[in-house]
Structure formats: C-alpha cells, structure tokens
Protein backbone atom coordinates (compact mmCIF):
# COMPACT_ATOMS: atom_id res chain seq x y z
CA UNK A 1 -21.03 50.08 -16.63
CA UNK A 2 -22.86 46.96 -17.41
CA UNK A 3 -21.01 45.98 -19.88
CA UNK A 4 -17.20 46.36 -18.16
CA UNK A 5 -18.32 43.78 -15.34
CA UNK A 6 -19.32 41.50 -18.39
CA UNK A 7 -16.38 41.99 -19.96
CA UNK A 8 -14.16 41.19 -16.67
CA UNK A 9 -16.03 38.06 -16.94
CA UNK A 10 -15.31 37.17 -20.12
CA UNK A 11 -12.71 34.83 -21.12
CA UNK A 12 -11.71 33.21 -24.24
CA UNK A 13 -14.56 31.17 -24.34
CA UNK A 14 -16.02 30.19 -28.16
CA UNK A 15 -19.82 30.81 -26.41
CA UNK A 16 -18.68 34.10 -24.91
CA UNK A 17 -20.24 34.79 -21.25
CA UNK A 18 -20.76 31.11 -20.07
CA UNK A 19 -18.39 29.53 -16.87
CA UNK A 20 -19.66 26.13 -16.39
CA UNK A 21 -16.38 24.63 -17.00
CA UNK A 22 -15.32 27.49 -14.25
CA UNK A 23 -18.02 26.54 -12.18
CA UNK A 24 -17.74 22.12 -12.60
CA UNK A 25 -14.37 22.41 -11.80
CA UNK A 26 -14.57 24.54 -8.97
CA UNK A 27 -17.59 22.20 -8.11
CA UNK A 28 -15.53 19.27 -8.08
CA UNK A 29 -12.70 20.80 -6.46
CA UNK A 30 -14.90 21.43 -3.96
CA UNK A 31 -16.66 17.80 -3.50
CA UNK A 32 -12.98 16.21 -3.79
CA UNK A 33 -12.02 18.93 -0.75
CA UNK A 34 -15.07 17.24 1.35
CA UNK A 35 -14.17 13.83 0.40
CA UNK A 36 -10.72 14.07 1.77
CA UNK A 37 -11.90 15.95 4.90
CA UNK A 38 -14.86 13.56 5.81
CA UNK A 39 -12.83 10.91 4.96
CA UNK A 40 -9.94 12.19 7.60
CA UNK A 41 -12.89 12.71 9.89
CA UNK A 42 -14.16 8.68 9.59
CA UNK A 43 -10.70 7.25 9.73
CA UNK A 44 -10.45 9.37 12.96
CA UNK A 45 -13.55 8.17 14.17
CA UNK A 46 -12.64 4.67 13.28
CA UNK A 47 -9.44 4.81 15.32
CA UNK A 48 -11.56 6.49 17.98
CA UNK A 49 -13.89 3.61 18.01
CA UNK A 50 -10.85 1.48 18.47
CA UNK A 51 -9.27 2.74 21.48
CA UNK A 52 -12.63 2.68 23.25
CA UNK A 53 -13.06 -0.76 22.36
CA UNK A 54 -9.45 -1.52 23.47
CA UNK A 55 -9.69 0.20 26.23
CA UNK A 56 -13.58 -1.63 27.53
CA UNK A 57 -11.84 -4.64 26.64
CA UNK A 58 -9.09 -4.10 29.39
CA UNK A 59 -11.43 -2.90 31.78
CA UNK A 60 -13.33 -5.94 31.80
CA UNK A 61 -10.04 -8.08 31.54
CA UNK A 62 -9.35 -5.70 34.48
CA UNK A 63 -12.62 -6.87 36.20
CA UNK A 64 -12.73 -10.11 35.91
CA UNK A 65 -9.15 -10.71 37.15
CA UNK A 66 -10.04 -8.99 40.14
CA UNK A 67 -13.32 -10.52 40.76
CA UNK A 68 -11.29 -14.30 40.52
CA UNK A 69 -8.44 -12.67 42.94
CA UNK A 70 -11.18 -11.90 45.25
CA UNK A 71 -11.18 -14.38 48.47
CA UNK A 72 -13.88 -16.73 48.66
CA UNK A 73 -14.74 -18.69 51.96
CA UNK A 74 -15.02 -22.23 51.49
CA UNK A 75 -18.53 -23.14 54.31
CA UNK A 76 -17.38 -25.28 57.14
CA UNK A 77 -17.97 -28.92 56.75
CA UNK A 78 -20.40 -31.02 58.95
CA UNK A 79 -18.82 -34.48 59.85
CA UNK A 80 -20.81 -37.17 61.71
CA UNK A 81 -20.59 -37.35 65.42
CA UNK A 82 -17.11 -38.18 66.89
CA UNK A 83 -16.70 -40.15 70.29
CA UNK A 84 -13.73 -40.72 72.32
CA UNK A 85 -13.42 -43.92 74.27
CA UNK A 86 -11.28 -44.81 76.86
CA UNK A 87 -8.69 -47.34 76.15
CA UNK A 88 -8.53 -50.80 77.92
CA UNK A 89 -4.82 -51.33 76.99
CA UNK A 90 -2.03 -50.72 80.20
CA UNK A 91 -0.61 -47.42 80.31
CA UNK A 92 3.06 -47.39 78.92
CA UNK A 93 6.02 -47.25 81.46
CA UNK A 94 8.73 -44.46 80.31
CA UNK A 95 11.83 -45.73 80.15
CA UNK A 96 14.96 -43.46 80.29
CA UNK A 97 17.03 -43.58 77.21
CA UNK A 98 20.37 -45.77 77.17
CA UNK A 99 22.77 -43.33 75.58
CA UNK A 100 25.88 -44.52 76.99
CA UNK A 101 27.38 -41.11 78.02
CA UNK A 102 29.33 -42.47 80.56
CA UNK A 103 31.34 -44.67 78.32
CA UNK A 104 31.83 -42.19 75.29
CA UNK A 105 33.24 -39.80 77.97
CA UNK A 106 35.86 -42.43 79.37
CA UNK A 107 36.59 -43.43 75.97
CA UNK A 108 37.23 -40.31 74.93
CA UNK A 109 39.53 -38.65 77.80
CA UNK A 110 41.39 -41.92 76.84
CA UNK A 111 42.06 -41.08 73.52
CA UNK A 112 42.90 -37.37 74.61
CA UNK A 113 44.99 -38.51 76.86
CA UNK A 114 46.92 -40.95 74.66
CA UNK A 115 47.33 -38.14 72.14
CA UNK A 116 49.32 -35.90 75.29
CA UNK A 117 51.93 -38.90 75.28
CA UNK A 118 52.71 -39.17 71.56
C-alpha cells in the first residue's frame, strides 16, 4: 500500500520521488497570485486616498467660501461734535414761476384755429 501512493507520486523525474520543481513553481505561482492581489488592493487604496483628499479639499474650499460670504458688520464711526448755527443771512422770498401759460395757450388756439380755415 505504501508503495502505490509513492508510485502515484512519481513522475518522470531522473531523481525519482523528489517535487521541488512541483513545489517552486507552485510556490511562485502562488507569490505572483499575492503580488497581483495586494497590488490591486494598494492601487485601490491609493485611489481611495485620493477621493478623500479630493473630497477634504472641497469641503474646506466649501468652508471658506462660506465663511467670506458670511456678513460682517462694519462698527459705527465716532465723528467729532457737530453744531448747528443759525444763519444771519435774510430769509429768501418765493417767487412764483414765470411760465407763460397764458401766452402758449393763445398762441396755440391761434394756430388751431388757422389750421380750421385752410
């Protein structure tokens, strides 16, 4: 019984019963395997690392465009003392406007009238 699993093992192999060329291939099958996935797994991460940073970036672009839209008081300024005097000059006498209404109103029912005749 022994010697039927060695002989399963066997393959045409000059030393007979040893796999290490089985076994470093496998081996590095397996190492290439976990290169490729941890690799995936960083350039994931890396992207990952990316969008956060992109995305803090417009936060605080976010932020600070609504901290400078924010309304700011300006303080009430203190001028010196102001003091109103009364004036010594003559009050002014109103005067109604000359607008000659009286003669653009004859002059024109003139002209109206002068346009009935021709």
């Amino acid at each position: 019984m022994v010697q039927v699993c060695i002989e399963k093992n066997v393959e045409k192999n000059p030393y007979g019963l040893i796999r290490t060329d089985q076994k470093a291939k496998h081996r590095r099958s397996q190492i290439h395997a976990d290169l490729q996935k941890s690799s995936k797994q960083l350039l994931e991460l890396i992207k990952e690392i990316r969008e956060q940073e992109i995305n803090r970036l417009e936060l605080e672009e976010i932020r600070k465009m609504r901290e400078q839209m924010e309304f700011k008081a300006n303080p009430v300024r203190h001028f010196r003392q102001f003091t109103v005097h009364p004036s010594t000059a003559p009050l002014t006498v109103p005067i109604s406007p000359n607008l000659h209404t009286e003669k653009r109103f004859r002059t024109r029912s003139l002209q109206h009238s002068m346009k009935l005749f021709d």
